[in-house]
C-alpha atoms as a PDB file:
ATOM      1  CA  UNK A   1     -37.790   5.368 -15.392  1.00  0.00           C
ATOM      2  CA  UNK A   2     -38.009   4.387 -18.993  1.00  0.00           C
ATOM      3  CA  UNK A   3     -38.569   6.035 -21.551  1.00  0.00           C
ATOM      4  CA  UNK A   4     -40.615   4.990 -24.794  1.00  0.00           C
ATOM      5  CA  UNK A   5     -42.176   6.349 -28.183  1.00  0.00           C
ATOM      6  CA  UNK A   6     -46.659   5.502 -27.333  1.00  0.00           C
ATOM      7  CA  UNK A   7     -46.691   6.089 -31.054  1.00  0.00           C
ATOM      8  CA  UNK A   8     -44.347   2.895 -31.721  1.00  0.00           C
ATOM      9  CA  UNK A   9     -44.577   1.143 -28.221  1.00  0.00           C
ATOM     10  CA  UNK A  10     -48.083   0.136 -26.943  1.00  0.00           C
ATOM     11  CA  UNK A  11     -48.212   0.782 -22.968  1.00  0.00           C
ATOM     12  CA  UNK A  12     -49.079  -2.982 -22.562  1.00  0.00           C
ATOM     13  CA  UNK A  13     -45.855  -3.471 -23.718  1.00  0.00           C
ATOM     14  CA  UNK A  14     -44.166  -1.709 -20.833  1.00  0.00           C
ATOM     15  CA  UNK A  15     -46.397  -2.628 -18.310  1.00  0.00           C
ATOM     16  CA  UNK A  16     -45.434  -6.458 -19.118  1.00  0.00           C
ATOM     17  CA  UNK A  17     -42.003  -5.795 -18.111  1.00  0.00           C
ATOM     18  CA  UNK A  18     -40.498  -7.321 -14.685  1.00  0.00           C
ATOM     19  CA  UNK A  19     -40.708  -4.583 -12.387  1.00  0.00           C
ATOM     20  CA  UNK A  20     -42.811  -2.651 -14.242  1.00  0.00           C
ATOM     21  CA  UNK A  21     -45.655  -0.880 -11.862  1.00  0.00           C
ATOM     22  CA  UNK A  22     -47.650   1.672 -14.189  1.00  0.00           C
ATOM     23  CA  UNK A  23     -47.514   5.167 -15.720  1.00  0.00           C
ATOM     24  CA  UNK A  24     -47.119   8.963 -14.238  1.00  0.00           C
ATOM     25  CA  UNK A  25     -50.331   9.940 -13.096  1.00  0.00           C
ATOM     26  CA  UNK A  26     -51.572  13.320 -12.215  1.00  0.00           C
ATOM     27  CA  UNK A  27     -54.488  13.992  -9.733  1.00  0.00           C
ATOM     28  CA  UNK A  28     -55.391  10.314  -9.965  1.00  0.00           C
ATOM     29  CA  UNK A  29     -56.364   9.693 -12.897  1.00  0.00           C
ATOM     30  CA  UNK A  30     -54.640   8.073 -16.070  1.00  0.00           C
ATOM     31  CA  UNK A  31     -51.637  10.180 -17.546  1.00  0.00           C
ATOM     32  CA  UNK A  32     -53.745  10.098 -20.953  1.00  0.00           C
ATOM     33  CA  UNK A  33     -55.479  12.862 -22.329  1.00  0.00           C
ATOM     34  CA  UNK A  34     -57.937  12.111 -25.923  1.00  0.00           C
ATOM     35  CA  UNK A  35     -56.109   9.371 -25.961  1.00  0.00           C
ATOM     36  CA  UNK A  36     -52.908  10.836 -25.844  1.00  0.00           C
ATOM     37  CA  UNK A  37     -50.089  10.035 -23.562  1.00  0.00           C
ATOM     38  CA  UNK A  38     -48.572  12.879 -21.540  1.00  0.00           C
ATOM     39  CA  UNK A  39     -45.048  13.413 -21.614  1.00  0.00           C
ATOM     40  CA  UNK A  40     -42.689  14.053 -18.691  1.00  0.00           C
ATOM     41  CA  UNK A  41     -39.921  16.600 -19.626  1.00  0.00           C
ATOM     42  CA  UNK A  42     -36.718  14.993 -19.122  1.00  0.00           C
ATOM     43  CA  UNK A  43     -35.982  18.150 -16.618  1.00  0.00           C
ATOM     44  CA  UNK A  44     -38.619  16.572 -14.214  1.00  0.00           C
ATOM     45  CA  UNK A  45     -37.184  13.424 -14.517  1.00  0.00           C
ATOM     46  CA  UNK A  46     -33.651  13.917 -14.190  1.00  0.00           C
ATOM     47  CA  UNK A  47     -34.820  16.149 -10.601  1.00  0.00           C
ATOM     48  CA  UNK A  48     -36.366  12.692  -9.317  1.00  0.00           C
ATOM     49  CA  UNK A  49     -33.810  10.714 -10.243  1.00  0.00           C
ATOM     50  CA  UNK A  50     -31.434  13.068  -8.194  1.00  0.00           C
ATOM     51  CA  UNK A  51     -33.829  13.227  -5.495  1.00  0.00           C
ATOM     52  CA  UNK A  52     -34.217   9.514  -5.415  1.00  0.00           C
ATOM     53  CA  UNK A  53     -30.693   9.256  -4.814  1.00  0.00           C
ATOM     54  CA  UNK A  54     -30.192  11.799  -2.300  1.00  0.00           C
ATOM     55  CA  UNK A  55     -32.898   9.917  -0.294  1.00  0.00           C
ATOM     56  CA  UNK A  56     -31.576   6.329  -0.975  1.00  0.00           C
ATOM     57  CA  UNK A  57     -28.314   7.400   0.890  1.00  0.00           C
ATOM     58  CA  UNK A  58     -29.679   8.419   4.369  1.00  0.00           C
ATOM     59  CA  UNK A  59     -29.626   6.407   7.120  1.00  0.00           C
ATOM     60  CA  UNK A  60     -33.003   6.068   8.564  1.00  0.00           C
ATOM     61  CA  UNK A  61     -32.696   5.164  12.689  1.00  0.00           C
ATOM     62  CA  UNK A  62     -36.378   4.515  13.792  1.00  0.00           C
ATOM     63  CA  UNK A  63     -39.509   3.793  12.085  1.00  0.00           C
ATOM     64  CA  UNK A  64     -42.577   4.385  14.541  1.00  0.00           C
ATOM     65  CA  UNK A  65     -45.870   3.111  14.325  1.00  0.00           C
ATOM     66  CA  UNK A  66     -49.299   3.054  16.254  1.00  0.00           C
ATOM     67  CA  UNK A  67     -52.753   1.374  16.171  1.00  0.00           C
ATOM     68  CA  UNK A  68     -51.657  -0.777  13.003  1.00  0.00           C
ATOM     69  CA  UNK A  69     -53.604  -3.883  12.410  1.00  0.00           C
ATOM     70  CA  UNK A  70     -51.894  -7.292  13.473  1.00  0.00           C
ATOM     71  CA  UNK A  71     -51.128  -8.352  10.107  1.00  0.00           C
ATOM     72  CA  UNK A  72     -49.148  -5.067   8.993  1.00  0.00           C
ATOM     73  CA  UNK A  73     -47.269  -4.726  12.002  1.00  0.00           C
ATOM     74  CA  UNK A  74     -45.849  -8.274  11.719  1.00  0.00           C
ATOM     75  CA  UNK A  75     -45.277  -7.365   7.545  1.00  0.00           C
ATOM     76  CA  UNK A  76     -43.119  -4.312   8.816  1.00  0.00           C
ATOM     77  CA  UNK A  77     -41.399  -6.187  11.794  1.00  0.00           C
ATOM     78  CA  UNK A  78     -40.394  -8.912   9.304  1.00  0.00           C
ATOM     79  CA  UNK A  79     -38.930  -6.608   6.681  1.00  0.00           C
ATOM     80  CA  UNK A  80     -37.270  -4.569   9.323  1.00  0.00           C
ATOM     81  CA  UNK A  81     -35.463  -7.708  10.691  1.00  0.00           C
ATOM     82  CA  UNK A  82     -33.988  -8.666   7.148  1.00  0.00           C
ATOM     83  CA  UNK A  83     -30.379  -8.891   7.184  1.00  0.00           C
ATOM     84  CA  UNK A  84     -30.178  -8.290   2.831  1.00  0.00           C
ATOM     85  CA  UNK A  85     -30.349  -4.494   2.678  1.00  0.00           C
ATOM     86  CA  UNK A  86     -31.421  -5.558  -0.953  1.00  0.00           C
ATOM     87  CA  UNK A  87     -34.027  -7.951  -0.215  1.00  0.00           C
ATOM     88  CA  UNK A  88     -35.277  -5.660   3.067  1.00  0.00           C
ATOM     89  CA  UNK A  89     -35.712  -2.692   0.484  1.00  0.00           C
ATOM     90  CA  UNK A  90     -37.428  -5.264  -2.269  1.00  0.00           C
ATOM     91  CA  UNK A  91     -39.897  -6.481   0.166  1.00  0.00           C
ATOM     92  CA  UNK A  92     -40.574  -3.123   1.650  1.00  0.00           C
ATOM     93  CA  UNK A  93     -41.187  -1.616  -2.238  1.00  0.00           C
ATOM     94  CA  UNK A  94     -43.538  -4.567  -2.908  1.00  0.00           C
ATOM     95  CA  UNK A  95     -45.726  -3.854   0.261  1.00  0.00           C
ATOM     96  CA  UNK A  96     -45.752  -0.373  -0.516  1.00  0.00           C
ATOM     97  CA  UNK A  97     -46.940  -1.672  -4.363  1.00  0.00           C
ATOM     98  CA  UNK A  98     -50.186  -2.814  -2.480  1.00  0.00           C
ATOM     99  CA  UNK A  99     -50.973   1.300  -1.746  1.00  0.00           C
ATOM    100  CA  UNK A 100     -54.273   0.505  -2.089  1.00  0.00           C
ATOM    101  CA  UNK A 101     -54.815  -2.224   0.769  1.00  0.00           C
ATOM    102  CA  UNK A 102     -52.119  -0.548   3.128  1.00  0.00           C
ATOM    103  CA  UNK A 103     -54.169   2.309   2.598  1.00  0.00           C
ATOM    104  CA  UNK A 104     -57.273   0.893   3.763  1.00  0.00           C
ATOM    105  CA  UNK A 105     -55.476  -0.663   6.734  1.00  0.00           C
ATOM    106  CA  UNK A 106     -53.762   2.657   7.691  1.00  0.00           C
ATOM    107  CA  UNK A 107     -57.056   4.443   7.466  1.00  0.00           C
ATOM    108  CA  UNK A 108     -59.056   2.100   9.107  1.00  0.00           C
ATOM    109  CA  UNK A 109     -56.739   1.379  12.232  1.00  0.00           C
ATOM    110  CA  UNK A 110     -54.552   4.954  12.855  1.00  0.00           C
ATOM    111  CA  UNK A 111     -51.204   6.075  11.884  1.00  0.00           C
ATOM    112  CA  UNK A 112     -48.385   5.297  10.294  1.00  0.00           C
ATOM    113  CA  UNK A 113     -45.272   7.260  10.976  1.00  0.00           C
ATOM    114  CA  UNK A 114     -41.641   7.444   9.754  1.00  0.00           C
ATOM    115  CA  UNK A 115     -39.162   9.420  11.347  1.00  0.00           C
ATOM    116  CA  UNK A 116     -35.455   9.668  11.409  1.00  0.00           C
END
């Protein structure tokens, strides 16, 4: 979470940044209003940085999926059988950074389910 002055830092700016994935969005569309850009209350982000934690720090035992296509199966079986915690939870943030494809895959072929 980062946060800037759009008045004195252009968004292009930010999004060039290693690691860098995009802007708060609400009901899809682009967090800018008139050309404005919205701003998070520091409330809000405080609560999902403490709920981001609270999550990062359970254990998860199982992750169960069904009807996935070949090539997302073997993407998930790979990351699962990573022995870097830190490397199994950057490759599992990058697949989830392709929402869009997975998406498509998920809707296409069935379920995806994660349980503890």
């Amino acid at each position: 979470l980062l946060r800037f002055d759009p008045e004195v830092t252009h968004t292009t700016t930010i999004t060039a940044l290693n690691g860098a994935h995009g802007f708060v969005q609400f009901g899809g569309s682009s967090c800018e209003f008139g050309g404005r850009a919205c701003v998070v209350q520091d409330s809000t982000v405080e609560g999902l940085k403490a709920a981001a934690l609270v999550r990062s720090n359970r254990a998860l035992d199982c992750i169960e999926f069904r009807n996935l296509p070949t090539e997302l199966e073997k993407t998930l079986r790979l990351i699962i059988d990573m022995k870097s915690d830190a490397a199994r939870r950057a490759a599992f943030l990058a697949l989830l950074a392709q929402d869009a494809a997975l998406e498509r895959l998920v809707r296409r072929h069935g379920t995806l389910c994660y349980s503890r």
